[in-house]
Protein backbone atom coordinates (compact mmCIF):
# COMPACT_ATOMS: atom_id res chain seq x y z
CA UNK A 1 -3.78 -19.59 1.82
CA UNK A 2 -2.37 -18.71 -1.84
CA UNK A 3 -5.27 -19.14 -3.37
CA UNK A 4 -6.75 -17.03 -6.28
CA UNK A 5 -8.79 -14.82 -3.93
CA UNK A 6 -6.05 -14.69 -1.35
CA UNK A 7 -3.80 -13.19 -3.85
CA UNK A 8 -6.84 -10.33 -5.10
CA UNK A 9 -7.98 -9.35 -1.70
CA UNK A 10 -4.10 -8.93 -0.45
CA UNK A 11 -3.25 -7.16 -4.19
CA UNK A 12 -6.51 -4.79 -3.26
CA UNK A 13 -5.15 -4.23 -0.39
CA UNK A 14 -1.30 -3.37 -1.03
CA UNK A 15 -2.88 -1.08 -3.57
CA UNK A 16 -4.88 1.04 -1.30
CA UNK A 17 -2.26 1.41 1.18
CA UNK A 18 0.40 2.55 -1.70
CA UNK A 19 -2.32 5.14 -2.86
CA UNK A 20 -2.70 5.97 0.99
CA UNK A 21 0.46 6.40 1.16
CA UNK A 22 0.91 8.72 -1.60
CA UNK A 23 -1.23 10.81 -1.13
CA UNK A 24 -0.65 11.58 2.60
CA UNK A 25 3.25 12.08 1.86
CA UNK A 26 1.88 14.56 -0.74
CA UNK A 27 -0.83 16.38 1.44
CA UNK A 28 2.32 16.32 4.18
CA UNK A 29 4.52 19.37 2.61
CA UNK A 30 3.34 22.88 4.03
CA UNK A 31 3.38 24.05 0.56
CA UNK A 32 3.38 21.34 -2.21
CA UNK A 33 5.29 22.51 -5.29
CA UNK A 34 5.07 19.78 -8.06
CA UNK A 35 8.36 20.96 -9.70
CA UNK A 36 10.36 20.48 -6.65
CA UNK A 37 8.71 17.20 -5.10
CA UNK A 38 11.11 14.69 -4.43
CA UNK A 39 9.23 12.20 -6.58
CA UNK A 40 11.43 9.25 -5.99
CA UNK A 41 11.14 9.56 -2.72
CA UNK A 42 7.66 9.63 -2.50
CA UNK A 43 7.08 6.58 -5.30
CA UNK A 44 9.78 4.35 -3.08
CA UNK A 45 7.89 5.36 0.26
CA UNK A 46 4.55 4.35 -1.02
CA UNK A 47 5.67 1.42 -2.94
CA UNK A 48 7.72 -0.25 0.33
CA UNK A 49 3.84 0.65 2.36
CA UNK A 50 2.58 -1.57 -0.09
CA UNK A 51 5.37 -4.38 0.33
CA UNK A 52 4.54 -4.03 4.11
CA UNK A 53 0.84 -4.58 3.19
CA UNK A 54 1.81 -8.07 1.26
CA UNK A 55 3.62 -8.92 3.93
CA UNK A 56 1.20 -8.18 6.40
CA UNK A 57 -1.09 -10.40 4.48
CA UNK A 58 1.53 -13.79 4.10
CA UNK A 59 1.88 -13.26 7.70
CA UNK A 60 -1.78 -13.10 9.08
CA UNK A 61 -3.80 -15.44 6.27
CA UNK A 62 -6.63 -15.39 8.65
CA UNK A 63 -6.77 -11.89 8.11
CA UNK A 64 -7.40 -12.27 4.57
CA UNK A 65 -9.76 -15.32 5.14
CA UNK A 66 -12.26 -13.54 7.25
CA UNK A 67 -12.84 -10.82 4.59
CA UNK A 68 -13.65 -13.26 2.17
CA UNK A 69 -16.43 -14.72 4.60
């Protein structure tokens, strides 16, 4: 389970869903001003989708495994 690859494929995988993330919680304001985007809020919302997607990943191995087959 922690192998090498398990580690890549979930660390691919946290990375998409942070960018995911990001990028719908910036496509989600009716009008998007970059000067008043609450950035931190934003950055920790993405980054704790990505948390969820390691754990995700410690908690269903198998999940991992089969992309690897």
């Amino acid at each position: 389970m922690f192998t090498k690859e398990f580690w890549m494929r979930a660390t691919e995988r946290a990375v998409k869903t942070v960018a995911q993330s990001f990028i719908a919680l910036v496509a989600a304001a009716d009008v998007f001003n970059v000067f008043s985007a609450d950035w931190q809020t934003i950055l920790g919302v993405s980054l704790g989708a990505g948390l969820l997607s390691y754990a995700t990943s410690l908690l269903t191995p198998r999940t991992v495994k089969q992309e690897e087959d």
